[in-house]
PDB file of N, CA and C in Angstrom:
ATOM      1  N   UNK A   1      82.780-121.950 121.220  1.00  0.00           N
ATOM      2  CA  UNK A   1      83.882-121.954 120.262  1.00  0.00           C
ATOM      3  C   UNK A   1      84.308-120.515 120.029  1.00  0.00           C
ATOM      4  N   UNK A   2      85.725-120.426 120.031  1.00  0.00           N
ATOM      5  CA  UNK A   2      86.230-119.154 119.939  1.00  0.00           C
ATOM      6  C   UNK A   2      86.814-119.595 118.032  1.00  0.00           C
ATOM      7  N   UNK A   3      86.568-117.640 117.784  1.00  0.00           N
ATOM      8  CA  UNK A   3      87.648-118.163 116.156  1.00  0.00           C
ATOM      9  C   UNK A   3      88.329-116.813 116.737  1.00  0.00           C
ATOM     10  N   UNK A   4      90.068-117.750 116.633  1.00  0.00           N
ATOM     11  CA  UNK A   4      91.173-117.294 116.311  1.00  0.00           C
ATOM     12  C   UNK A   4      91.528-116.411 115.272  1.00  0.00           C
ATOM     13  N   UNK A   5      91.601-114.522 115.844  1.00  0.00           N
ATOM     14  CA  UNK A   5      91.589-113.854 114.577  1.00  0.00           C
ATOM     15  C   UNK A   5      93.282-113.571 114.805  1.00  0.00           C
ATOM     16  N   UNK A   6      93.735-112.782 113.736  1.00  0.00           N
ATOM     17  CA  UNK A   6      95.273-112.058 113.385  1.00  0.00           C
ATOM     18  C   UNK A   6      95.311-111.151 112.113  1.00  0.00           C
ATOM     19  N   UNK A   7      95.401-110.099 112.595  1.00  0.00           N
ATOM     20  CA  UNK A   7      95.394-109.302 112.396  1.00  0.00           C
ATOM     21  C   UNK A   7      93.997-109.072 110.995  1.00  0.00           C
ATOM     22  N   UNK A   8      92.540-109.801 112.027  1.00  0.00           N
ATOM     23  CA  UNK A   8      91.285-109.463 111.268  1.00  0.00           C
ATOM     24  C   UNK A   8      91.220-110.637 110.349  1.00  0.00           C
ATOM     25  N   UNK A   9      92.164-111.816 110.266  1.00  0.00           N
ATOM     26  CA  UNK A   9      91.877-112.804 109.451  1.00  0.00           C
ATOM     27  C   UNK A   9      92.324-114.465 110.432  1.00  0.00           C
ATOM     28  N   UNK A  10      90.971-114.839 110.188  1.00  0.00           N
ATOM     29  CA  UNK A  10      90.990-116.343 110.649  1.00  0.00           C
ATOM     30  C   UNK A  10      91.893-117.063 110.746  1.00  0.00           C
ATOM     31  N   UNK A  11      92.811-117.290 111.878  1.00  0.00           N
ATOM     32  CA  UNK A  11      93.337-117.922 111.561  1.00  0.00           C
ATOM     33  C   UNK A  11      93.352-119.705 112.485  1.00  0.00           C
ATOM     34  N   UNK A  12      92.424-119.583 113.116  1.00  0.00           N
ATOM     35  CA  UNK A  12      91.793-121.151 113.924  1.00  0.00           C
ATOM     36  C   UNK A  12      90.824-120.857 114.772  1.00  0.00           C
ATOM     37  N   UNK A  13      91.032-121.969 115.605  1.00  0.00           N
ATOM     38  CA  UNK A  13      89.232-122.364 116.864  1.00  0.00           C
ATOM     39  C   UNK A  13      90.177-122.611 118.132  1.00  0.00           C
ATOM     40  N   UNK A  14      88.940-122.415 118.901  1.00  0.00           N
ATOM     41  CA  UNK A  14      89.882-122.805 120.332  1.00  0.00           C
ATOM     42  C   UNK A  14      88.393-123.026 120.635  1.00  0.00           C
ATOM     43  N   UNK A  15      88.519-124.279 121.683  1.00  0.00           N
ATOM     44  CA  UNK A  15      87.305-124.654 122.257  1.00  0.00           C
ATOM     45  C   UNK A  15      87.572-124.950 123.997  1.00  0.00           C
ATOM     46  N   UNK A  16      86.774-124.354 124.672  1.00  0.00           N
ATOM     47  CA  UNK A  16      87.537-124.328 126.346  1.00  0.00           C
ATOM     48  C   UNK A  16      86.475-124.773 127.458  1.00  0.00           C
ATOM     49  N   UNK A  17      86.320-125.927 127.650  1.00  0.00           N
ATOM     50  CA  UNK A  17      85.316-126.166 128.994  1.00  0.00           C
ATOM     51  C   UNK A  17      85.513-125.875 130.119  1.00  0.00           C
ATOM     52  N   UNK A  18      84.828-125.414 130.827  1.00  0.00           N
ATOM     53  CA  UNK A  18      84.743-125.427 132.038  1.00  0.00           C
ATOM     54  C   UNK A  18      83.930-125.523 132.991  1.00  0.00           C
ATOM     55  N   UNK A  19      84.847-126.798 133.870  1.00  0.00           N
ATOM     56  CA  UNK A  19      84.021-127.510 135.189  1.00  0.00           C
ATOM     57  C   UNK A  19      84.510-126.975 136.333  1.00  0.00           C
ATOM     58  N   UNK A  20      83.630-127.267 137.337  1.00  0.00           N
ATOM     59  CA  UNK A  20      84.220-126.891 138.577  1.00  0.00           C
ATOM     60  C   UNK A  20      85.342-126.867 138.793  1.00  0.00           C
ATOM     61  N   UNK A  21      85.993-128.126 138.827  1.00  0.00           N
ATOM     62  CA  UNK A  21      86.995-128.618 139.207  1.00  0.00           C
ATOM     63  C   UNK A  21      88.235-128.371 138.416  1.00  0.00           C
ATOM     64  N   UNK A  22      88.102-128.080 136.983  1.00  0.00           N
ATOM     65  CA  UNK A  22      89.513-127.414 136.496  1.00  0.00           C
ATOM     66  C   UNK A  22      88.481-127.227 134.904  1.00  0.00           C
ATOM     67  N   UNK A  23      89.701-126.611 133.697  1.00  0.00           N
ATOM     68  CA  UNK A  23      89.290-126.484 132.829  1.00  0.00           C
ATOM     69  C   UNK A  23      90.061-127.385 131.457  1.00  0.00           C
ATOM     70  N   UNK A  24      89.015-127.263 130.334  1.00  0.00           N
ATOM     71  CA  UNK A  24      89.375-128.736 129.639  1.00  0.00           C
ATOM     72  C   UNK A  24      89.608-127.410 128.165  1.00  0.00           C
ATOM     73  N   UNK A  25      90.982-127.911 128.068  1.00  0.00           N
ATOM     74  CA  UNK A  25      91.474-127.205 126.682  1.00  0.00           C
ATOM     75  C   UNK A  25      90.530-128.511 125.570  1.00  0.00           C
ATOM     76  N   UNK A  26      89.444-128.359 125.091  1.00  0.00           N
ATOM     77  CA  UNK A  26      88.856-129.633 124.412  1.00  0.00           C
ATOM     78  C   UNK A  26      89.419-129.568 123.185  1.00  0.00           C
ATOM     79  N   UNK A  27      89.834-128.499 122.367  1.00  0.00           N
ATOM     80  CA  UNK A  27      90.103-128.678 121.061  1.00  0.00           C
ATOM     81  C   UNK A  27      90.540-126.949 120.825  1.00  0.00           C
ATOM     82  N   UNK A  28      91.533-127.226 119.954  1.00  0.00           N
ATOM     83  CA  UNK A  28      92.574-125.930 119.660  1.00  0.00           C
ATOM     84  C   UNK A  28      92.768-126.349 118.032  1.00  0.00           C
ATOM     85  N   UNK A  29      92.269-125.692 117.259  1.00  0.00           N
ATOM     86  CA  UNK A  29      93.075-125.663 115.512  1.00  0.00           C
ATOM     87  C   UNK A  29      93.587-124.853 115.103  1.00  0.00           C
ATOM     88  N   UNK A  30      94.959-124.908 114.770  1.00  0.00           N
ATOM     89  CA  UNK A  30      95.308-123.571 113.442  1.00  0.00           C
ATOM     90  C   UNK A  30      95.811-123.657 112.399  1.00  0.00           C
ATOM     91  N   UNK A  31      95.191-122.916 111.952  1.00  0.00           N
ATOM     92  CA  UNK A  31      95.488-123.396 109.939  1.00  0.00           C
ATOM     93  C   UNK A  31      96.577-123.496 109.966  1.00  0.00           C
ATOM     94  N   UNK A  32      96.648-124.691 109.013  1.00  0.00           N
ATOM     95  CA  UNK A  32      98.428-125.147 108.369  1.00  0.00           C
ATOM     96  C   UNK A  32      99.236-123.890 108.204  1.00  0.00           C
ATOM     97  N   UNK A  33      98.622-123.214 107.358  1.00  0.00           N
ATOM     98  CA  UNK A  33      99.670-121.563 107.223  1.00  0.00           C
ATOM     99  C   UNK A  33     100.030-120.736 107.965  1.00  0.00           C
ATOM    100  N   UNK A  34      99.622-120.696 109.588  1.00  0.00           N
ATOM    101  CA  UNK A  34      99.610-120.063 110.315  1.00  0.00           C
ATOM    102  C   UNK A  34     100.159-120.554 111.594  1.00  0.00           C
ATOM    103  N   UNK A  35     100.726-122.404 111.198  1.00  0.00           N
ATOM    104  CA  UNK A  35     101.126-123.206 112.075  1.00  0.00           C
ATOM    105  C   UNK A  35     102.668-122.550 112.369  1.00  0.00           C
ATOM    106  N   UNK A  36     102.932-122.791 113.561  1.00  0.00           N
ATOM    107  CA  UNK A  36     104.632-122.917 114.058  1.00  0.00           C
ATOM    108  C   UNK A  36     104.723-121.049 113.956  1.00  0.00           C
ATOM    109  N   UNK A  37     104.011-120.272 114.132  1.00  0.00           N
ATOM    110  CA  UNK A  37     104.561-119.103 114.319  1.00  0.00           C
ATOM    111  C   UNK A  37     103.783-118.180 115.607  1.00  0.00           C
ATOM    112  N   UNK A  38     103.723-119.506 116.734  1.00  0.00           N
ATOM    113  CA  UNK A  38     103.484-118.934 117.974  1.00  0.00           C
ATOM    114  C   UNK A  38     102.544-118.609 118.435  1.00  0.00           C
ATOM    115  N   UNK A  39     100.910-118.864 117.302  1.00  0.00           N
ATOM    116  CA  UNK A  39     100.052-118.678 117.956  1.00  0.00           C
ATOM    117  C   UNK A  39      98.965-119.487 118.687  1.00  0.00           C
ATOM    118  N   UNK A  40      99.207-121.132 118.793  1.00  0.00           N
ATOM    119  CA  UNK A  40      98.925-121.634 119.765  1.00  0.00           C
ATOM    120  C   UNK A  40      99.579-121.457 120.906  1.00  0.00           C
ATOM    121  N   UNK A  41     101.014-121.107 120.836  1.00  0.00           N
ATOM    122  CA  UNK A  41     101.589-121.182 121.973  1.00  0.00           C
ATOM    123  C   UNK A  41     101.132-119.947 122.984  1.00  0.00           C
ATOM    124  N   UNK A  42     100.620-118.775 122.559  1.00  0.00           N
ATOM    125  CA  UNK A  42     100.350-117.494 122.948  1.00  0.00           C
ATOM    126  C   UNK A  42      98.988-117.496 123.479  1.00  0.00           C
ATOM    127  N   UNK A  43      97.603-118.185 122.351  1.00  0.00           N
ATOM    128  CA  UNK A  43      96.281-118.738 123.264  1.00  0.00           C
ATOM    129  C   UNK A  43      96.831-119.597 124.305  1.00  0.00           C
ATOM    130  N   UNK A  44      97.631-121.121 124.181  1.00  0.00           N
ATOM    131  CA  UNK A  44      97.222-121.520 125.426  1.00  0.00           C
ATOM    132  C   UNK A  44      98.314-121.038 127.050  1.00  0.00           C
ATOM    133  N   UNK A  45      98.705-120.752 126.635  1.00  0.00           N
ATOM    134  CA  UNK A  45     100.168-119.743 127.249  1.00  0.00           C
ATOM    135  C   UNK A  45      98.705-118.600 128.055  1.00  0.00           C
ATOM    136  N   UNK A  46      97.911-117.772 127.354  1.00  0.00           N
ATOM    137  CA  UNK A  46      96.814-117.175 128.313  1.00  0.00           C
ATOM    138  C   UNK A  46      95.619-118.320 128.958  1.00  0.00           C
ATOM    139  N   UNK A  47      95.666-118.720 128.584  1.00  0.00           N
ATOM    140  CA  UNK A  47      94.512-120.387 129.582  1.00  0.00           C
ATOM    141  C   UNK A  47      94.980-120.553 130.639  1.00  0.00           C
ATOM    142  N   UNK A  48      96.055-120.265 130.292  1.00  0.00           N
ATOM    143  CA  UNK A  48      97.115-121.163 131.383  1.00  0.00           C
ATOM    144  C   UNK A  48      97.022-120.015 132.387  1.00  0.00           C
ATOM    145  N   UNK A  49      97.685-118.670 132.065  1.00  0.00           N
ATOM    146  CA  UNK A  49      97.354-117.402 132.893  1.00  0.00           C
ATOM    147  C   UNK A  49      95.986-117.102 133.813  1.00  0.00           C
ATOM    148  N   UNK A  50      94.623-117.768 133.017  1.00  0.00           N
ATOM    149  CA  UNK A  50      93.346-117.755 133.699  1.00  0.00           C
ATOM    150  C   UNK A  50      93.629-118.914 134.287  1.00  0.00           C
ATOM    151  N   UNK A  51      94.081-120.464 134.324  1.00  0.00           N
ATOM    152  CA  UNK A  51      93.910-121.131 135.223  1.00  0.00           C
ATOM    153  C   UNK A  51      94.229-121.222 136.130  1.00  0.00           C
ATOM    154  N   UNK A  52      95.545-119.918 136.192  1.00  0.00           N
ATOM    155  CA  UNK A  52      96.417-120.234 137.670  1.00  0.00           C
ATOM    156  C   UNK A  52      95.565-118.800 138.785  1.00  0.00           C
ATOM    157  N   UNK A  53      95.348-118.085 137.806  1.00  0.00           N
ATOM    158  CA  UNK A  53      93.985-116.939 138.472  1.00  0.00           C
ATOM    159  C   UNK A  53      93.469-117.527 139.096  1.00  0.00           C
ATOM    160  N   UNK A  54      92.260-117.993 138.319  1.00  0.00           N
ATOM    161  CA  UNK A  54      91.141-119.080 139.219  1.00  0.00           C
ATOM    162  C   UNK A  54      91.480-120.193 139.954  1.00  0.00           C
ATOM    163  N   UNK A  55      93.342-120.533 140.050  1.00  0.00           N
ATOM    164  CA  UNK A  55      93.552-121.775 140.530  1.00  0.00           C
ATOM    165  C   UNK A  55      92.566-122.758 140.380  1.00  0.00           C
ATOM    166  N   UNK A  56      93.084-123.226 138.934  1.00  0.00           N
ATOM    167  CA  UNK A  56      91.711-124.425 138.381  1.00  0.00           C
ATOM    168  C   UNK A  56      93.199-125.198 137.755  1.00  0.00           C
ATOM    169  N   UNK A  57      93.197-126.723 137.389  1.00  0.00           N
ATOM    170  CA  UNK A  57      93.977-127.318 136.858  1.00  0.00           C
ATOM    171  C   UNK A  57      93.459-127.203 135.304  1.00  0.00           C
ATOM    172  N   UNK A  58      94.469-126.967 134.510  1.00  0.00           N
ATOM    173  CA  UNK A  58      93.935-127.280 132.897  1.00  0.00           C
ATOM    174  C   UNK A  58      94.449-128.742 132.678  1.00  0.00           C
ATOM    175  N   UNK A  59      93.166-129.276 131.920  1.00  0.00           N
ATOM    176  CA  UNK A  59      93.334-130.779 131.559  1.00  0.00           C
ATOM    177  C   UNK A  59      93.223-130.327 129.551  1.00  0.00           C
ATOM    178  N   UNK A  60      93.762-131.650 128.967  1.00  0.00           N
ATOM    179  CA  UNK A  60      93.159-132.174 127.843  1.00  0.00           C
ATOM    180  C   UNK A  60      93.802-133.134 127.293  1.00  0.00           C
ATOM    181  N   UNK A  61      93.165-133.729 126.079  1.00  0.00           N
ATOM    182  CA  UNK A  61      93.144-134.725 125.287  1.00  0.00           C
ATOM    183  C   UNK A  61      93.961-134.404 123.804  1.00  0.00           C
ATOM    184  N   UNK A  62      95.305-135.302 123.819  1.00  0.00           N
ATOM    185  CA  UNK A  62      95.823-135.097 122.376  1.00  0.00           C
ATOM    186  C   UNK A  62      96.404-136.507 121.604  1.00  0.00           C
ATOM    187  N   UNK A  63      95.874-136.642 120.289  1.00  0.00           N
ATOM    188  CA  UNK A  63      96.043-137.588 120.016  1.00  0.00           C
ATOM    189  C   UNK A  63      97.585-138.168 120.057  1.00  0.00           C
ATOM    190  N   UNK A  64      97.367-139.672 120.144  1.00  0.00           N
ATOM    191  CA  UNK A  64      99.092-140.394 120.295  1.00  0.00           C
ATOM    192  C   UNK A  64      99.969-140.371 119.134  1.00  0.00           C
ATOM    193  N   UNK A  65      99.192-139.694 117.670  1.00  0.00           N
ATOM    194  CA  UNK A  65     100.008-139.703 116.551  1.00  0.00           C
ATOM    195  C   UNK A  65     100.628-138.311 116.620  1.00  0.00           C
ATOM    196  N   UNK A  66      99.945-137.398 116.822  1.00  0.00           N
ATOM    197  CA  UNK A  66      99.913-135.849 117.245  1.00  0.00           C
ATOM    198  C   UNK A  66     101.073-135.159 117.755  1.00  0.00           C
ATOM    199  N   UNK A  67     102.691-136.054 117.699  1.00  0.00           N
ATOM    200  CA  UNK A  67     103.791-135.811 118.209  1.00  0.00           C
ATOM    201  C   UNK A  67     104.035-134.238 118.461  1.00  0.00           C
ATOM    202  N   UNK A  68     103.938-133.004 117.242  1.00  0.00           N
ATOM    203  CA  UNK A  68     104.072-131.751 117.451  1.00  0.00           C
ATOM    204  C   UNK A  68     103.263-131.009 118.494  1.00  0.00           C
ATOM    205  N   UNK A  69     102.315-131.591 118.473  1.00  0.00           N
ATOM    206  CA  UNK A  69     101.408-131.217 119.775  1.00  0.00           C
ATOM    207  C   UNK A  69     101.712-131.331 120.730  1.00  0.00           C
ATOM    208  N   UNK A  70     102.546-132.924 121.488  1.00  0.00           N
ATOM    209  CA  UNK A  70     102.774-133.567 122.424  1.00  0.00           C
ATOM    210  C   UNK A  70     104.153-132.716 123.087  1.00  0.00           C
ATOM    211  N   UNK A  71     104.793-132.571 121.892  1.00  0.00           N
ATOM    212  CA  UNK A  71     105.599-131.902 122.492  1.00  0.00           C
ATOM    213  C   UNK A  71     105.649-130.304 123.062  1.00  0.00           C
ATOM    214  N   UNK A  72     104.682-129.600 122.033  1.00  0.00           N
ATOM    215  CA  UNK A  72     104.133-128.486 122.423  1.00  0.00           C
ATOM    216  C   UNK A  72     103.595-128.567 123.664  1.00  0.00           C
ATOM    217  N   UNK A  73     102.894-129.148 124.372  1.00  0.00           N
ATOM    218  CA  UNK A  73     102.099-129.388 125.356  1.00  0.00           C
ATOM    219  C   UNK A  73     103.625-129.660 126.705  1.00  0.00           C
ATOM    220  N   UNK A  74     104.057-130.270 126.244  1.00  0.00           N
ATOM    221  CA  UNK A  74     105.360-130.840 127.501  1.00  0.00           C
ATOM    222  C   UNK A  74     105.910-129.364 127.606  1.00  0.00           C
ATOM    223  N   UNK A  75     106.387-128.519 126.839  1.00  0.00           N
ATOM    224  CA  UNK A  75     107.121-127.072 126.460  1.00  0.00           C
ATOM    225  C   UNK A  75     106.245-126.616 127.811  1.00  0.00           C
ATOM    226  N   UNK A  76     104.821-126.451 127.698  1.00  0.00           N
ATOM    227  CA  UNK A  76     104.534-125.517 128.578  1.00  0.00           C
ATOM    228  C   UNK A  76     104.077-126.179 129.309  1.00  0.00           C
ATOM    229  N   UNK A  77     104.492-127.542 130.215  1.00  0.00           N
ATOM    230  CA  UNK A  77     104.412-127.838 131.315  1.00  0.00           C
ATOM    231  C   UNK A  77     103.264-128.941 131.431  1.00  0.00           C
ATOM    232  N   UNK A  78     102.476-129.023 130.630  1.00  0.00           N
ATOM    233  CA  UNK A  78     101.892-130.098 130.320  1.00  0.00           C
ATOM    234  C   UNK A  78     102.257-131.746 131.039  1.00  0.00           C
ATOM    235  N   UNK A  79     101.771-132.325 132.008  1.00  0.00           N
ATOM    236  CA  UNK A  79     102.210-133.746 131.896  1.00  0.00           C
ATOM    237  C   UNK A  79     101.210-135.266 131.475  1.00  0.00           C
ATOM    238  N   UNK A  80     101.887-136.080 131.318  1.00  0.00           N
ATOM    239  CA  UNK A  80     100.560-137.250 130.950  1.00  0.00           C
ATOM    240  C   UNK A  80     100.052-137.668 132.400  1.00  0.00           C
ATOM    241  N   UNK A  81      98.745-137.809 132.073  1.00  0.00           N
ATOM    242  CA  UNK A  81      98.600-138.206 133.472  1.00  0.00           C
ATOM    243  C   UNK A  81      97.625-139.395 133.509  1.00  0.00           C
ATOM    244  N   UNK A  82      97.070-139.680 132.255  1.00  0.00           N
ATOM    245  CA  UNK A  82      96.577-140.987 131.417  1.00  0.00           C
ATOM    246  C   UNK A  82      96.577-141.705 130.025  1.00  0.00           C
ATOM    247  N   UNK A  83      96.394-142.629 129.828  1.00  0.00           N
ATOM    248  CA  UNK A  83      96.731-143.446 128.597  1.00  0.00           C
ATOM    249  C   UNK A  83      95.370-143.620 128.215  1.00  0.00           C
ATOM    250  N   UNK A  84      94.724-143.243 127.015  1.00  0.00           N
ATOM    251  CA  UNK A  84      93.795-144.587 126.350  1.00  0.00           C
ATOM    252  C   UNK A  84      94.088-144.806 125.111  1.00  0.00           C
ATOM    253  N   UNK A  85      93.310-145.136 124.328  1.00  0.00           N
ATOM    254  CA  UNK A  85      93.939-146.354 123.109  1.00  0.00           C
ATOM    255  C   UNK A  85      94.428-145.185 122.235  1.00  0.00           C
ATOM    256  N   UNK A  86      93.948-144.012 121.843  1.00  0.00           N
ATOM    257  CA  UNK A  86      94.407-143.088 120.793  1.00  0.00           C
ATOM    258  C   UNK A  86      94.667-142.005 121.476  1.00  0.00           C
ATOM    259  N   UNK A  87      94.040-141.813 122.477  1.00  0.00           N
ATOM    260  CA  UNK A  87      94.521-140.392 122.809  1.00  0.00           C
ATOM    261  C   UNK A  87      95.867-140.209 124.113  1.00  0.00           C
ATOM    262  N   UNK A  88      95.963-139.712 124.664  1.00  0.00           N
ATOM    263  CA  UNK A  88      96.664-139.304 125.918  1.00  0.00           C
ATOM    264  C   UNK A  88      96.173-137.962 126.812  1.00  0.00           C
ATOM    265  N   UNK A  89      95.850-138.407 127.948  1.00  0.00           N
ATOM    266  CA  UNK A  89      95.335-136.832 128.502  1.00  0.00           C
ATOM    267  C   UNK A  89      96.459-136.292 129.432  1.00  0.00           C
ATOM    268  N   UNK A  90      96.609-135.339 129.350  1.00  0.00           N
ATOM    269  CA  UNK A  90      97.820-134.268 129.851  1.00  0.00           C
ATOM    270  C   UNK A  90      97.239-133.173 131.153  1.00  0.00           C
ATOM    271  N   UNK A  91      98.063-132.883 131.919  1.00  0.00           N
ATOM    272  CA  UNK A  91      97.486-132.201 133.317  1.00  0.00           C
ATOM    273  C   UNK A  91      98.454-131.174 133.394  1.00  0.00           C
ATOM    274  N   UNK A  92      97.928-129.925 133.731  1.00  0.00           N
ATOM    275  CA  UNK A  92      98.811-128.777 133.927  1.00  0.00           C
ATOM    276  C   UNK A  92      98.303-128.389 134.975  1.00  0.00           C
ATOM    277  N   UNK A  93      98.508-127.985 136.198  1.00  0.00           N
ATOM    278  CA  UNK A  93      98.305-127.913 137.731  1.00  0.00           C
ATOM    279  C   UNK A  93      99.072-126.155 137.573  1.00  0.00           C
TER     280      UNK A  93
END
C-alpha cells in the first residue's frame, strides 16, 4: 500500500499488484476533499507509464455503481473486458 502525499499531507492509498502477466490497479482512494482535482488521474496516468515500460497490461476491478470512476477509467483508455454481479473489470493494453 502506497499513501498518497500533496504537498506533505495525505491525501489517499493506491494499492498495485503485480503478476507476471500484467499489473492489477487493486484499489486507488482519495479523500472526498481532494477528489476531482487530478490526482487520481496523475497516479494512474504514471501506472500506466510503467506498464507500457515493462509492456505489462494494467487490469482492474470497479464497482457497477462507481459511475465517476467508470468513466474516469474509459478517459484513459480503460476498456470492459468482463462483467460480474457488482463489479466490472477493465483492461488497458
Amino acid at each position: 500500500i502506497q499513501i498518497l502525499l500533496r504537498n506533505n499531507q495525505r491525501v489517499g492509498m493506491l494499492m498495485i499488484l503485480e503478476e507476471t502477466e500484467r499489473l492489477w490497479l487493486d484499489e486507488i482512494q482519495i479523500d472526498p476533499q481532494f477528489q476531482n482535482q487530478g490526482i487520481g488521474t496523475t497516479v494512474i496516468g504514471e501506472l500506466i507509464a510503467t506498464s507500457r515500460h515493462r509492456q505489462l497490461p494494467v487490469h482492474l476491478r470497479v464497482l457497477r455503481a462507481n459511475r465517476g470512476a467508470q468513466r474516469l477509467y474509459r478517459r484513459l483508455g480503460f476498456r470492459r473486458i468482463e462483467d460480474a454481479k457488482h463489479h466490472i473489470v477493465m483492461e488497458l493494453k
